[in-house]
Protein backbone atom coordinates (compact mmCIF):
# COMPACT_ATOMS: atom_id res chain seq x y z
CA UNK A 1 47.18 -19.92 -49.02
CA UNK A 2 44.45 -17.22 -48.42
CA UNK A 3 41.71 -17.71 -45.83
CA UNK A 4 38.32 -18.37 -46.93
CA UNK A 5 35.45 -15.90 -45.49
CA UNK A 6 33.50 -18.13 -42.73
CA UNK A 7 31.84 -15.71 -40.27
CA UNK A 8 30.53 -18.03 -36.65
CA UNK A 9 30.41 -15.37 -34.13
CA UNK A 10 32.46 -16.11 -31.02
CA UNK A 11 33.66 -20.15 -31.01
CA UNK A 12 34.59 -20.92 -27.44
CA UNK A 13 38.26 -22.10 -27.34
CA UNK A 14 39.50 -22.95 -23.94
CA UNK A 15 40.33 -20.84 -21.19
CA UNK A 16 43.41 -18.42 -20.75
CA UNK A 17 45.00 -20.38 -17.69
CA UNK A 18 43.80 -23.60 -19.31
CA UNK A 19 41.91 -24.78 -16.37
CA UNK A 20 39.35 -27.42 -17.17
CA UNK A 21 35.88 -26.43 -18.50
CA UNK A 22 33.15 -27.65 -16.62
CA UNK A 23 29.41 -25.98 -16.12
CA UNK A 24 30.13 -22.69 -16.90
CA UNK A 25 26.89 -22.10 -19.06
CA UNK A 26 24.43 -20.35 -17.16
CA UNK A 27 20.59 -20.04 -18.26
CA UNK A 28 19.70 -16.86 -19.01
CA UNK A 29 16.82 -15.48 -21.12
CA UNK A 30 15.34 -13.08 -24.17
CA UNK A 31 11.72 -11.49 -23.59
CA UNK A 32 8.93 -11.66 -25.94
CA UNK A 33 9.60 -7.60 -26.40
CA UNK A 34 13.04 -7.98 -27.70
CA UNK A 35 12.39 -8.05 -31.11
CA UNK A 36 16.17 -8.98 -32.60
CA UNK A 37 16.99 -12.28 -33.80
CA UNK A 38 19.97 -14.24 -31.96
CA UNK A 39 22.32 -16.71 -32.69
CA UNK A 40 24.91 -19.10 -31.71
CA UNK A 41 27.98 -17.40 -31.11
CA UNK A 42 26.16 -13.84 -30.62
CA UNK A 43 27.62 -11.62 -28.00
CA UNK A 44 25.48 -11.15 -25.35
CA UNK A 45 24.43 -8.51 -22.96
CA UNK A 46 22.80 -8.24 -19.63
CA UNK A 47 20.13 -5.98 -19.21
CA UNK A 48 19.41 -5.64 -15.47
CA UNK A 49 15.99 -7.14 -15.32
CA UNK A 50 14.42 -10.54 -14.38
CA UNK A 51 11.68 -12.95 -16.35
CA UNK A 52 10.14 -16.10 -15.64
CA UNK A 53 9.82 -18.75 -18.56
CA UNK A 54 7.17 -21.62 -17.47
CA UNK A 55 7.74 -20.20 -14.15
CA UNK A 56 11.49 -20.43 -13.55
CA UNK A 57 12.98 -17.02 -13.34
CA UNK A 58 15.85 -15.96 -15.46
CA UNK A 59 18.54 -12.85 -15.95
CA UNK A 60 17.71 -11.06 -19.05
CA UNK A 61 20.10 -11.13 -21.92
CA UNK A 62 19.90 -9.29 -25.46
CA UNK A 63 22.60 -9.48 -28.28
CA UNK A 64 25.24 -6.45 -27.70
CA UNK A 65 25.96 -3.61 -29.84
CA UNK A 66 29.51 -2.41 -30.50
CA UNK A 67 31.26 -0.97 -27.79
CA UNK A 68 28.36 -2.83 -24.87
CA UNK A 69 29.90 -4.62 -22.06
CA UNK A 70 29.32 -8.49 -22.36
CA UNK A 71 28.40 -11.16 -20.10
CA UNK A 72 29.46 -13.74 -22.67
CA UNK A 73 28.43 -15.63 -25.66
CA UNK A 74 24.92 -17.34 -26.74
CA UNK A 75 26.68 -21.34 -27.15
CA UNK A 76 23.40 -22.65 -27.19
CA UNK A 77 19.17 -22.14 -26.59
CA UNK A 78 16.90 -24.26 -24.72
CA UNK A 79 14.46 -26.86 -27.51
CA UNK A 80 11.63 -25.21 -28.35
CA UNK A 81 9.05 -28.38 -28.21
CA UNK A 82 6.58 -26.80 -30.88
CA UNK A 83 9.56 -26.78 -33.69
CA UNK A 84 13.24 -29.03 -32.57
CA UNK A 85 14.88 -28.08 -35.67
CA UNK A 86 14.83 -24.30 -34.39
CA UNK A 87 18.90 -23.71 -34.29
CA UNK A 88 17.91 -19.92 -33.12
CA UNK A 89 16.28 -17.69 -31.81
CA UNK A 90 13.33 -16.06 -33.15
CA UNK A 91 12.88 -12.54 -32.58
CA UNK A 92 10.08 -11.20 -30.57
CA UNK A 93 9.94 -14.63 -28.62
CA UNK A 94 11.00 -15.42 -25.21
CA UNK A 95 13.59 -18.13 -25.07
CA UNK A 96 16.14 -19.44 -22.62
CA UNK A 97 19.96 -19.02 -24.00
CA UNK A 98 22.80 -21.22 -22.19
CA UNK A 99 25.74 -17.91 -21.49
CA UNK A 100 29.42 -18.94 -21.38
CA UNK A 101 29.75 -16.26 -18.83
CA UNK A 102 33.40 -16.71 -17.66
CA UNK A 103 35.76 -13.81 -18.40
CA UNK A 104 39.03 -15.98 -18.45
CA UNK A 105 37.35 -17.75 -21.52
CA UNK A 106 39.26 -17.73 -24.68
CA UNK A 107 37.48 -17.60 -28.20
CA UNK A 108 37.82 -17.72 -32.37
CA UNK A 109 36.23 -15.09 -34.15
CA UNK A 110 37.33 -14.07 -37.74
CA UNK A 111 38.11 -10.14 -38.17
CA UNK A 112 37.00 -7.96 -40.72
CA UNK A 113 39.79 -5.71 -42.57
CA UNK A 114 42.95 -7.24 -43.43
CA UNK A 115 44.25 -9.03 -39.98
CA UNK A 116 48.18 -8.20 -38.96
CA UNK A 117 50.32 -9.61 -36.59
CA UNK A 118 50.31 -6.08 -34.75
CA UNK A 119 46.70 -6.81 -34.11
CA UNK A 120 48.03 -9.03 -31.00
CA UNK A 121 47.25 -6.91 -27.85
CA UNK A 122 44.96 -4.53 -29.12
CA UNK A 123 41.41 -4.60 -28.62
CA UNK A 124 38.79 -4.31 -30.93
CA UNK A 125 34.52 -4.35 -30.76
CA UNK A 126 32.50 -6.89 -32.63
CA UNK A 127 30.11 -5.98 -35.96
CA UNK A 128 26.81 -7.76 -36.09
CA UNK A 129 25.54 -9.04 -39.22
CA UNK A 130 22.79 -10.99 -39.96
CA UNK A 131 22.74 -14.85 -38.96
CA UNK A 132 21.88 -17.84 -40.55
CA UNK A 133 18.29 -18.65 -40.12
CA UNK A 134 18.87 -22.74 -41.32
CA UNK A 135 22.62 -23.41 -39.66
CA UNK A 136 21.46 -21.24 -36.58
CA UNK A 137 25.43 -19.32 -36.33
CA UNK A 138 25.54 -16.09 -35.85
CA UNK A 139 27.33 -13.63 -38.10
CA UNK A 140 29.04 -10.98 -35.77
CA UNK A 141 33.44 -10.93 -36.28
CA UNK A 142 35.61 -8.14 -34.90
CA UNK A 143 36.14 -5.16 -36.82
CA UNK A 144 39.22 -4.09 -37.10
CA UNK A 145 38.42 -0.24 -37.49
CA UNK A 146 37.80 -0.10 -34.13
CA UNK A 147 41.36 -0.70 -32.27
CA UNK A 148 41.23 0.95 -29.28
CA UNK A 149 42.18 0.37 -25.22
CA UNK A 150 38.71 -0.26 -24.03
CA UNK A 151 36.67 -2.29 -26.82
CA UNK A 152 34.81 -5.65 -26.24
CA UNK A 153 37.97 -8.11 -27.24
CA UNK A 154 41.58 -8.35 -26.79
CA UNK A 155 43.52 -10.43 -29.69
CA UNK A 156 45.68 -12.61 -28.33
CA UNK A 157 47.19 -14.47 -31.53
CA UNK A 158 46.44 -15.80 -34.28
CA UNK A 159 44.30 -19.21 -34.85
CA UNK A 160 46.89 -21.88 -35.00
CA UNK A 161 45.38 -23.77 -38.31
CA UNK A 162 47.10 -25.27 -41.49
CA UNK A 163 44.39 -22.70 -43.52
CA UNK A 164 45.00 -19.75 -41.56
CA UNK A 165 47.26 -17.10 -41.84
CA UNK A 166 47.21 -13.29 -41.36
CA UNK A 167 45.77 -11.13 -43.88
CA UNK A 168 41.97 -10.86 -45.36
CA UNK A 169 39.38 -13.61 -43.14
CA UNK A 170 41.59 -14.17 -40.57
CA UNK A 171 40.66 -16.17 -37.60
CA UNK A 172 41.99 -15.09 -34.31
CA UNK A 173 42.05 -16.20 -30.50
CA UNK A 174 40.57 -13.25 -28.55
CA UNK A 175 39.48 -12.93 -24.54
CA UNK A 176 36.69 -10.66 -23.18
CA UNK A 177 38.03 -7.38 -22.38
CA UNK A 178 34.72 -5.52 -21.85
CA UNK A 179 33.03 -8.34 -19.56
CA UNK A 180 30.05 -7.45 -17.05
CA UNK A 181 31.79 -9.67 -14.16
CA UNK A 182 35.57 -7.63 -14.43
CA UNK A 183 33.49 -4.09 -14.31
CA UNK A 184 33.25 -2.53 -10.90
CA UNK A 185 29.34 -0.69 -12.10
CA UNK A 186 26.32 -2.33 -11.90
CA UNK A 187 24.36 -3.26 -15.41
């Protein structure tokens, strides 16, 4: 059966020593001057500054490039009171993101190219496309032309479902490699 094309960004899938998941999403927050529309399931960066949002302060996040270290993933943003059907975030608007943060987390993304089981083990940055404005999901996957030893994922296997098998759209399990808490350098 071949795999139908559905991009979602990082989906949070457990953790690697299968510990259980409690309160691991941290507030962080996008400025007003960052001027690039995020979504659910976005990589995230951060960027060494501070920002207060109705006077709470926050660490600064923006969505990361290929190749940036990560602090995690965007799994959801803080209601905006003047429109509750906003599923994203807005560029050029300051908004508070809830970060999975924690590097031993485990997540689905679908890779670009055509998926192999020697993909396992290797690592491999994300692409960012262009997300969905009405369903709020982002549209970043891995991309396979960039195996490497020090890119933003490591694949650990393939997606254990009944429509998903290696080749073209494949869904895979991957764990930060790349993560802002495992580095030794400050941001």
């Amino acid at each position: 059966m071949a795999n139908s094309s559905y991009i979602f960004g990082a989906r949070f899938y457990g953790s690697v020593i299968g510990a259980p998941v409690s309160g691991a999403l941290i507030p962080m927050a996008f400025v007003a001057t960052d001027n690039v529309t995020a979504f659910v399931g976005d990589v995230l960066k951060m960027t060494g500054e501070s920002t207060a949002i109705n006077g709470v302060s926050y660490p600064v996040v923006a969505q990361a490039a290929a190749g940036d270290t990560m602090i995690g993933t965007a799994s959801s943003f803080k209601e905006d009171p003047t429109n509750l059907t906003l599923l994203h975030r807005t560029a050029s608007t300051a908004r508070v993101v809830y970060v999975s943060v924690d590097p031993n987390y485990k997540y689905i993304m679908q890779m670009n190219g055509t998926p192999a089981a020697g993909d396992v083990g290797q690592t491999y940055n994300v692409t960012v496309g262009s997300g969905s404005t009405i369903t709020g999901i982002s549209a970043m996957q891995l991309d396979r032309s960039t195996a490497g030893n020090d890119k933003q994922f490591r694949v650990i296997g393939l997606y254990p479902a009944e429509d998903n098998e290696w080749g073209a759209y494949a869904k895979v399990v991957c764990i930060p490699n790349m993560h802002q808490y495992k580095v030794t350098t400050a941001v």
